[in-house]
Protein backbone atom coordinates (compact mmCIF):
# COMPACT_ATOMS: atom_id res chain seq x y z
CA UNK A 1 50.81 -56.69 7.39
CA UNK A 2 47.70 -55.99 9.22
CA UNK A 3 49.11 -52.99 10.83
CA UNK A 4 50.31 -51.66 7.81
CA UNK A 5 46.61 -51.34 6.67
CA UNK A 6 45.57 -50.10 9.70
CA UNK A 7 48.47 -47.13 9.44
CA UNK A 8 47.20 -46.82 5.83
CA UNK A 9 43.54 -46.49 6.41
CA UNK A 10 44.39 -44.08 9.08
CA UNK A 11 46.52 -41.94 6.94
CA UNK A 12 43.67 -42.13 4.14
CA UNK A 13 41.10 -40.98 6.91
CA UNK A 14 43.60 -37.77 8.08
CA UNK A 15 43.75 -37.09 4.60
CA UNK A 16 40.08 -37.05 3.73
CA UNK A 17 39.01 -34.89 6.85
CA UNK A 18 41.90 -32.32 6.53
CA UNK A 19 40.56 -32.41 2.64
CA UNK A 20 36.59 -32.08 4.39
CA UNK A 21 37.70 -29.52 6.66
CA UNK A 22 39.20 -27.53 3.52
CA UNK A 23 36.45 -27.46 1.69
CA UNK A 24 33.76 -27.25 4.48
CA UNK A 25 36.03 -23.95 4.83
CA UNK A 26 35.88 -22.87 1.05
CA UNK A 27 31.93 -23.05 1.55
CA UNK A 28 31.79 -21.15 4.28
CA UNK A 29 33.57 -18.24 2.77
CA UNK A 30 31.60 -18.40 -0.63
CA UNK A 31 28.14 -18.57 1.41
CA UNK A 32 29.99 -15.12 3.38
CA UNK A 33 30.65 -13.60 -0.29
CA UNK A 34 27.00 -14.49 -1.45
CA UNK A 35 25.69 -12.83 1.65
CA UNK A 36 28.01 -9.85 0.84
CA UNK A 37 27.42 -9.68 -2.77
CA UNK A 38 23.78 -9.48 -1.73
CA UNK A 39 23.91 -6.54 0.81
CA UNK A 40 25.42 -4.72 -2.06
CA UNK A 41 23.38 -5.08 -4.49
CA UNK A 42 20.47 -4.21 -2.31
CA UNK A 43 22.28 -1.21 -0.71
CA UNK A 44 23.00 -0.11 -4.57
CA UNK A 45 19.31 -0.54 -5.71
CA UNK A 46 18.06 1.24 -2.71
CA UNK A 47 20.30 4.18 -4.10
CA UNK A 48 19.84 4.06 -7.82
CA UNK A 49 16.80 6.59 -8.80
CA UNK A 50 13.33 4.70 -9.43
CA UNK A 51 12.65 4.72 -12.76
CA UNK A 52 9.61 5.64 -14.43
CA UNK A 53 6.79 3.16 -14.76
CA UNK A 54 6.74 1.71 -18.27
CA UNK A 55 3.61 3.03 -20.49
CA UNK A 56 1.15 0.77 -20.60
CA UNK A 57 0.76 -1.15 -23.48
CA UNK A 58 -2.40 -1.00 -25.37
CA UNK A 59 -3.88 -4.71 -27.06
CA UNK A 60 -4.59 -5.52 -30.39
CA UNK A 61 -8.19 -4.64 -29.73
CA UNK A 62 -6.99 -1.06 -29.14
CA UNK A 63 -5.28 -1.26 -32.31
CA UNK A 64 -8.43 -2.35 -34.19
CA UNK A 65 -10.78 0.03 -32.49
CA UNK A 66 -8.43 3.31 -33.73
CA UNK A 67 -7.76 2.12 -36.91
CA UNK A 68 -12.02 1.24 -37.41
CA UNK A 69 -12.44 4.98 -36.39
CA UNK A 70 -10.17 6.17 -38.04
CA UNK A 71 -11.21 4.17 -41.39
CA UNK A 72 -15.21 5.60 -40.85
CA UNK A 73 -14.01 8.67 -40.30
CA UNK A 74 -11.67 8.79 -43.97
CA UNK A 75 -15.12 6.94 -45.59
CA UNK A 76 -17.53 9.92 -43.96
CA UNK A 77 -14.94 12.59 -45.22
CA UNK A 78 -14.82 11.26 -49.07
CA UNK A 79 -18.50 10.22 -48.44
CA UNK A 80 -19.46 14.20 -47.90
CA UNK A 81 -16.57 15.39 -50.21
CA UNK A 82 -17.64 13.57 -53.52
C-alpha cells in the first residue's frame, strides 16, 4: 500500500509540473505578444500625422468678461441712441 502512494504522489507531481511547464509556456508567449503588440502600436503612432493642438479653452471668467463688455457696450449704444 505504501508504494502505491508513493507511485501516486509521483504521478500527481509529473502531472502538475508538465501542467507548470505548460502554462509557464503560455506566459511566455503572451508576455512575447504584449511586447509585439507594443512595438506596433508605437511604430504606427510614430507614422500617423500629429494632429493639431486642441484650442485652448477659455474659463468662465472669460465668458463673464465678454459678455460684461459686450452688455456696456449695448447700454452705451441705447444710452446715446434714446
Amino acid at each position: 500500500m505504501y508504494r502505491d502512494d508513493d507511485a501516486a504522489r509521483a504521478e500527481q507531481a509529473r502531472v502538475l509540473i508538465d501542467e507548470i511547464a505548460r502554462l509557464e509556456h503560455q506566459q511566455v508567449t503572451r508576455c512575447a505578444a504584449d511586447q509585439r503588440l507594443d512595438a506596433a502600436r508605437a511604430e504606427l503612432s510614430s507614422l500617423q500625422p500629429r494632429a493639431p493642438a486642441a484650442p485652448t479653452r477659455h474659463g468662465a471668467l472669460a465668458h463673464l468678461v465678454v459678455f460684461a463688455a459686450t452688455a456696456g457696450i449695448g447700454y452705451l449704444g441705447y444710452s446715446l441712441l434714446g
